[in-house]
Protein backbone atom coordinates (compact mmCIF):
# COMPACT_ATOMS: atom_id res chain seq x y z
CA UNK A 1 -38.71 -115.00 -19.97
CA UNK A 2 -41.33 -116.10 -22.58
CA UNK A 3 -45.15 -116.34 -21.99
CA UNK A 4 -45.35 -119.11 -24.32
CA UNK A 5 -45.97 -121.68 -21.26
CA UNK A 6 -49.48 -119.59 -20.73
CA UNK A 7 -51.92 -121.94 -22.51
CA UNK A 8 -54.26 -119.32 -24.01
CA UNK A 9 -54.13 -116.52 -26.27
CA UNK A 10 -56.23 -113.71 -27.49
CA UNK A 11 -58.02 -114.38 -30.53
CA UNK A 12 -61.66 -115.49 -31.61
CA UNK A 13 -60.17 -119.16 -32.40
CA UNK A 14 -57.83 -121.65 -31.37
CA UNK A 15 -55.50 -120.36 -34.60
CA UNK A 16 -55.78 -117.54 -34.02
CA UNK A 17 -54.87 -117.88 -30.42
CA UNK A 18 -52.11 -120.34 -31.10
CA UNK A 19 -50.73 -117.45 -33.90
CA UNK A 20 -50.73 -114.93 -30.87
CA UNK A 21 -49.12 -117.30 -28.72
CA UNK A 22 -46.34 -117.26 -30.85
CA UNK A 23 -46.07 -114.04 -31.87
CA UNK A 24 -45.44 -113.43 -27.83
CA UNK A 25 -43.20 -115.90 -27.15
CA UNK A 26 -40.04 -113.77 -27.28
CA UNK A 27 -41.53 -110.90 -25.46
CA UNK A 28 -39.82 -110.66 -21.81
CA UNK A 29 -41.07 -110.20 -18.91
CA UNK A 30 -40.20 -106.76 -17.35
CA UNK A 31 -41.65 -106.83 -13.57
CA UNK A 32 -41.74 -110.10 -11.26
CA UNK A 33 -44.37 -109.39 -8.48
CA UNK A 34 -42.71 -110.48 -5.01
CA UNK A 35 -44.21 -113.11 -3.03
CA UNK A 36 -46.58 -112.24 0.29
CA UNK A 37 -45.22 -111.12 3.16
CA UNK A 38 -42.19 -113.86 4.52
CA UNK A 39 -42.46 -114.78 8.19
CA UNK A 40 -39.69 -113.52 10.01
CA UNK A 41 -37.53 -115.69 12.70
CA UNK A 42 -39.90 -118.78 13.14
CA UNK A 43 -42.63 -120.23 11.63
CA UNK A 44 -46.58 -119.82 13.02
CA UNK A 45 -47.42 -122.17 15.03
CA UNK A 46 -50.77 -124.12 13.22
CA UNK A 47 -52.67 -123.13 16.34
CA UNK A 48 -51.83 -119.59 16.27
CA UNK A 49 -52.56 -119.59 12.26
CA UNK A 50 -55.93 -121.52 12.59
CA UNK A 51 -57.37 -118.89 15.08
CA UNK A 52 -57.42 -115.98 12.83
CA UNK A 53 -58.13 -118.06 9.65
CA UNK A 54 -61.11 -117.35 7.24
CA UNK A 55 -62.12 -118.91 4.27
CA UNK A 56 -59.52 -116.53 2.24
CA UNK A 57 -56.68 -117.32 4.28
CA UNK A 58 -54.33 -119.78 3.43
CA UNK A 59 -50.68 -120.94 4.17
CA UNK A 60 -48.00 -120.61 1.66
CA UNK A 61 -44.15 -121.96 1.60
CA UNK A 62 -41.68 -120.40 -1.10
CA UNK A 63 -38.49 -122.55 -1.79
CA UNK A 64 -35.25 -121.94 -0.38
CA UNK A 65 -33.46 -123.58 -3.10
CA UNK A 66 -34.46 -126.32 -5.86
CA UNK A 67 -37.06 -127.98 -3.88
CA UNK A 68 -37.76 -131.87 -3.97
CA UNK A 69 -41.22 -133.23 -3.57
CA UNK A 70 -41.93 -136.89 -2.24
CA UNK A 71 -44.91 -138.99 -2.27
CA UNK A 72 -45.29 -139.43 1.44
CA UNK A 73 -43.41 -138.19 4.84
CA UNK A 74 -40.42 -140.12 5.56
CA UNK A 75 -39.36 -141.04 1.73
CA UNK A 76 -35.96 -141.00 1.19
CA UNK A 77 -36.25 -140.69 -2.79
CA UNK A 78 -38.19 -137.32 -4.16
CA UNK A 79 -40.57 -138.43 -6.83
CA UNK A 80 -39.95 -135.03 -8.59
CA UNK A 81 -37.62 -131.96 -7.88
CA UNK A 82 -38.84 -128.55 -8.57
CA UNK A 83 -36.44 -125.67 -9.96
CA UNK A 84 -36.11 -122.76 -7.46
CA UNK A 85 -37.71 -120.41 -9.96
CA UNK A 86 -40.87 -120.92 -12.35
CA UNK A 87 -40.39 -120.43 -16.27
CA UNK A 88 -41.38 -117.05 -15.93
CA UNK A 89 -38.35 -116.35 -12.86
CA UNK A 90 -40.61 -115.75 -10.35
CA UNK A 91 -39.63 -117.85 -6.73
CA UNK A 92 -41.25 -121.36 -6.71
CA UNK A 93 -43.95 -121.39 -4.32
CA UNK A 94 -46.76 -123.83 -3.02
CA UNK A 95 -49.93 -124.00 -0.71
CA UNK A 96 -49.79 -125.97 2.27
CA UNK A 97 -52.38 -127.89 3.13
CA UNK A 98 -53.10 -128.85 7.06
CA UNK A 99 -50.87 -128.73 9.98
CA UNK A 100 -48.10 -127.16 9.30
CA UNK A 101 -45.83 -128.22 12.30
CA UNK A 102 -43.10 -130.68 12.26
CA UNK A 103 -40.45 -132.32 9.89
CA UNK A 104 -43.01 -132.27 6.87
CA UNK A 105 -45.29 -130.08 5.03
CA UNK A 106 -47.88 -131.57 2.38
CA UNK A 107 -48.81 -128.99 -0.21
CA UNK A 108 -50.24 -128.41 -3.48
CA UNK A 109 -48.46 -129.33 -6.85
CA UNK A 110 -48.54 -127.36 -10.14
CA UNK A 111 -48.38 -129.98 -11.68
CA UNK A 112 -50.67 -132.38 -13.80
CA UNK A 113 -53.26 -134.08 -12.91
CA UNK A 114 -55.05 -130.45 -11.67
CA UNK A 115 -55.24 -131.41 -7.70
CA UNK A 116 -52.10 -133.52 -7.33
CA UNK A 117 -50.14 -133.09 -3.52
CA UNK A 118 -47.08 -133.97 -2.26
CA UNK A 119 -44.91 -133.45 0.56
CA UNK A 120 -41.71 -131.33 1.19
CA UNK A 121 -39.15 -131.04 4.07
CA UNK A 122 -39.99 -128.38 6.28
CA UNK A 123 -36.59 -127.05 6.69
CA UNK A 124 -36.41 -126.76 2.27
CA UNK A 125 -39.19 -123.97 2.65
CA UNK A 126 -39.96 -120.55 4.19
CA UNK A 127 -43.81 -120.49 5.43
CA UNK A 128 -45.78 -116.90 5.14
CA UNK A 129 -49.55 -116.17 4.97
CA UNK A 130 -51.68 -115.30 2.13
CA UNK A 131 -54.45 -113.40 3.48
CA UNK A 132 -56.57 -113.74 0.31
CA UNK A 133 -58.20 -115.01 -2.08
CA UNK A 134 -59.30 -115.28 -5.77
CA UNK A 135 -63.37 -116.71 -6.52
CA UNK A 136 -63.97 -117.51 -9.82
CA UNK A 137 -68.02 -118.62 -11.07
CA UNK A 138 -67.53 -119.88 -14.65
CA UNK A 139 -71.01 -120.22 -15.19
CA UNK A 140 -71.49 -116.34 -14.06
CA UNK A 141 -68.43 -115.40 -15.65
CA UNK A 142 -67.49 -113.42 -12.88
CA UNK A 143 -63.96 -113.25 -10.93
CA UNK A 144 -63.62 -111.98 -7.56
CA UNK A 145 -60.75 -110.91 -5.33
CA UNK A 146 -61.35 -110.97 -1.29
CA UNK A 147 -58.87 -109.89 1.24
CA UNK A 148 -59.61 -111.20 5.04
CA UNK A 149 -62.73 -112.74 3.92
CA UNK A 150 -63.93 -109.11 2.46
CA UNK A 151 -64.80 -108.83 -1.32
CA UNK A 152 -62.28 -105.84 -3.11
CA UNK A 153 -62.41 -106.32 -6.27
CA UNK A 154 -65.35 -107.52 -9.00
CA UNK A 155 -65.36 -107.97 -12.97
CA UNK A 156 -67.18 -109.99 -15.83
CA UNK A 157 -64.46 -112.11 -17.91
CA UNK A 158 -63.96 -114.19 -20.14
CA UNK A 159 -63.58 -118.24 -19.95
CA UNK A 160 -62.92 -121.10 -21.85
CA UNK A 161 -64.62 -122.26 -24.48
CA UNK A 162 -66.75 -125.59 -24.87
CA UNK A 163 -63.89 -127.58 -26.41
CA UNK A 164 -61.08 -126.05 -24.11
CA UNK A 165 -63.06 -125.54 -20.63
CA UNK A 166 -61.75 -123.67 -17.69
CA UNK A 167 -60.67 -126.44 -15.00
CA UNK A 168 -62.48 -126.12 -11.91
CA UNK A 169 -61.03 -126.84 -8.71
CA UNK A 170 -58.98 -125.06 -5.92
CA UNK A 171 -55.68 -124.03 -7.15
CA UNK A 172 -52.71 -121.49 -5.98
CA UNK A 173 -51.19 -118.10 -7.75
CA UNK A 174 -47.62 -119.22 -9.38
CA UNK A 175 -46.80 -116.06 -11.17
CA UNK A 176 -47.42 -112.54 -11.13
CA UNK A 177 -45.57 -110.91 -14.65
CA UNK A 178 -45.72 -107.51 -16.69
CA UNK A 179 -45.58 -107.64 -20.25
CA UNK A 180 -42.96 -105.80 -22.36
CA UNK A 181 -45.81 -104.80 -24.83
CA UNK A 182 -49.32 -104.02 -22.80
CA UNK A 183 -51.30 -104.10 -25.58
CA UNK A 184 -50.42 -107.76 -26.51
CA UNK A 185 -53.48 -110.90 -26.43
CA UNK A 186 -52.54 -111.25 -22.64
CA UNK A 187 -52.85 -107.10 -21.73
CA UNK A 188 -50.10 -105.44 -19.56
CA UNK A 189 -50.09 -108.22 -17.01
CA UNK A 190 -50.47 -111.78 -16.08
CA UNK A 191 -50.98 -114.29 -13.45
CA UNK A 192 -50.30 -118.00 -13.71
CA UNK A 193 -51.76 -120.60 -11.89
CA UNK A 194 -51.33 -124.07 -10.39
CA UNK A 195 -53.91 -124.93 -13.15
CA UNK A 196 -53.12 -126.62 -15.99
CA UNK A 197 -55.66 -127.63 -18.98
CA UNK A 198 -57.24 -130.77 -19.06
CA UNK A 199 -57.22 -130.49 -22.76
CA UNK A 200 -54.05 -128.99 -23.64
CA UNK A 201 -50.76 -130.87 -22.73
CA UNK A 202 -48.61 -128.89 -24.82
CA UNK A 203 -48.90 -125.28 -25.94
CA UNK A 204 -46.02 -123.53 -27.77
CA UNK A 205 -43.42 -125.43 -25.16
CA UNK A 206 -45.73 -125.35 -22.25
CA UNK A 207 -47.45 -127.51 -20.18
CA UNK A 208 -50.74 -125.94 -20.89
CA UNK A 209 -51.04 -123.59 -17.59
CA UNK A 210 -53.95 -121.78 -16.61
CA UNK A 211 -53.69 -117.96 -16.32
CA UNK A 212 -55.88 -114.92 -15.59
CA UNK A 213 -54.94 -111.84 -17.42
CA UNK A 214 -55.61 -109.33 -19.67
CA UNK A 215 -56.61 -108.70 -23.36
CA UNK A 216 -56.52 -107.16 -26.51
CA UNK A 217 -59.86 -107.96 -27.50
CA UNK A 218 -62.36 -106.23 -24.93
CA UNK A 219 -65.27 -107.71 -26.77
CA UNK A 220 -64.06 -111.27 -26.08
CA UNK A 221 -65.07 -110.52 -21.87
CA UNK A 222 -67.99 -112.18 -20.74
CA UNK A 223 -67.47 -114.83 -23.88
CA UNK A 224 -66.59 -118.18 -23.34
CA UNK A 225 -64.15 -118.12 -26.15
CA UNK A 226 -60.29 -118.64 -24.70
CA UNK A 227 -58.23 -122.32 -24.52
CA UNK A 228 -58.98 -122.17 -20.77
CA UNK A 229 -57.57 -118.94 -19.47
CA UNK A 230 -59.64 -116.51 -17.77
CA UNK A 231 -59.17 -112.96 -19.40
CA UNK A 232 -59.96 -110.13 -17.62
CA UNK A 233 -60.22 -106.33 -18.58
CA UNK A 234 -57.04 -104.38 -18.54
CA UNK A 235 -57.57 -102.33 -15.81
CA UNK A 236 -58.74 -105.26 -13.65
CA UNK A 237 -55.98 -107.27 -14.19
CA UNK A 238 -53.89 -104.09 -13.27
CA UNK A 239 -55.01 -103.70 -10.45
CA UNK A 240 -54.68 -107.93 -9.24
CA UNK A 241 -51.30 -107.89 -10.60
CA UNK A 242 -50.66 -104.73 -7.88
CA UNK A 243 -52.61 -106.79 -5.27
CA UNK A 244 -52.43 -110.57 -5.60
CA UNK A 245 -48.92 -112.11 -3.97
CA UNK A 246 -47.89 -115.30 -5.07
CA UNK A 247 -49.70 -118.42 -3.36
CA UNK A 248 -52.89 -116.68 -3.07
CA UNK A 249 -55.89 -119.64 -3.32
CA UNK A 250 -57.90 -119.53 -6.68
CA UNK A 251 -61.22 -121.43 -6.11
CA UNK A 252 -62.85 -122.28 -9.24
CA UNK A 253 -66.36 -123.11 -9.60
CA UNK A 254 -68.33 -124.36 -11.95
């Protein structure tokens, strides 16, 4: 699978990222992270979720098959339908949002406009909990990695630049990929997001998505200099890509 759909690259400049965009495109992907921790035999009930849930926790569902998404409970037409696997092959998952229980779930889209919900058939997803969660300060330029509420993991990085910002927001963890060639603009590893850029609609083939991952250019952390991506020393993004499972929350602050 091609990293093309990641929306930022590693160089000083838009070219420059744009050239090393490119030049990655036909790398492949050699390691798909698995998703969190499936629940087994039923779902939690909301009640039993909600009583050990911190700010860190959220509720994730992964697709059974290619998953339609419809604007309300009830609809008989999907306004969209969602391939069973992302570009990059890893499982299609989504955050829930609310109660949980019944017929329907409403979740999170990664999709454009950054923030757009929908709703899926309960019985079209397996639930599991994410017991995490990713804290980004932009203005800081710091990222953050907490696991039952408990910070585990610190680093400076880098952000988008003034023309191509970093969207703020709350958002989900779509991907979790090693690359072929670890020294490349995105470093050994890379995690894609629910994010997409609210200046970039097209990148290379992509949709403009948001990532966090590694670099080729050390000097370029604690910069705002990328097309919206959040880069993050090597060794840091290592060690998320051996942490992070899919639909972990990404809160993004100004």
């Amino acid at each position: 699978m091609a990293l093309a759909a990641v929306s930022c690259g590693g160089g000083h400049s838009q070219g420059a990222d744009a050239a090393a965009t490119a030049g990655v495109a036909a790398q492949t992907v050699t390691d798909v992270a698995p998703i969190g921790q499936p629940v087994i035999d039923t779902r939690p009930t909301w009640e039993g979720f909600a009583a050990t849930r911190t700010a860190s926790v959220g509720l994730a569902a992964y697709a059974i098959d290619d998953l339609d998404i419809f604007a309300n409970p009830g609809a008989t037409e999907p306004i969209m339908t969602l391939d069973r696997t992302t570009i990059l092959g890893t499982v299609t998952v989504l955050g829930v949002i609310g109660d949980p229980t019944g017929e329907w779930l409403e979740v999170m889209l990664p999709t454009r406009p950054n923030g757009s919900t929908g709703w899926v058939r309960a019985a079209d997803v397996a639930l599991y909990v994410a017991d995490s969660q990713v804290v980004v300060d932009l203005s800081d330029r710091r990222l953050s990695y907490y696991v039952d509420g408990v910070e585990v993991l610190a680093t400076e990085i880098g952000v988008g630049s003034v023309h191509n910002p970093t969207p703020t927001g709350m958002f989900f963890v779509t991907d979790s990929v090693t690359l072929t060639d670890p020294y490349s603009p995105w470093g050994p590893h890379a995690l894609g997001l629910s994010a997409r850029s609210e200046t970039i609609t097209e990148f290379n083939g992509g949709d403009g998505i948001i990532g966090i991952h590694g670099t080729n250019n050390p000097s370029s952390i604690g910069a705002n200099i990328s097309l919206g991506c959040l880069r993050l020393p090597n060794e840091m993004i290592t060690a998320l890509h051996d942490m992070v499972p899919i639909g972990t929350r990404v809160e993004i602050n100004a």
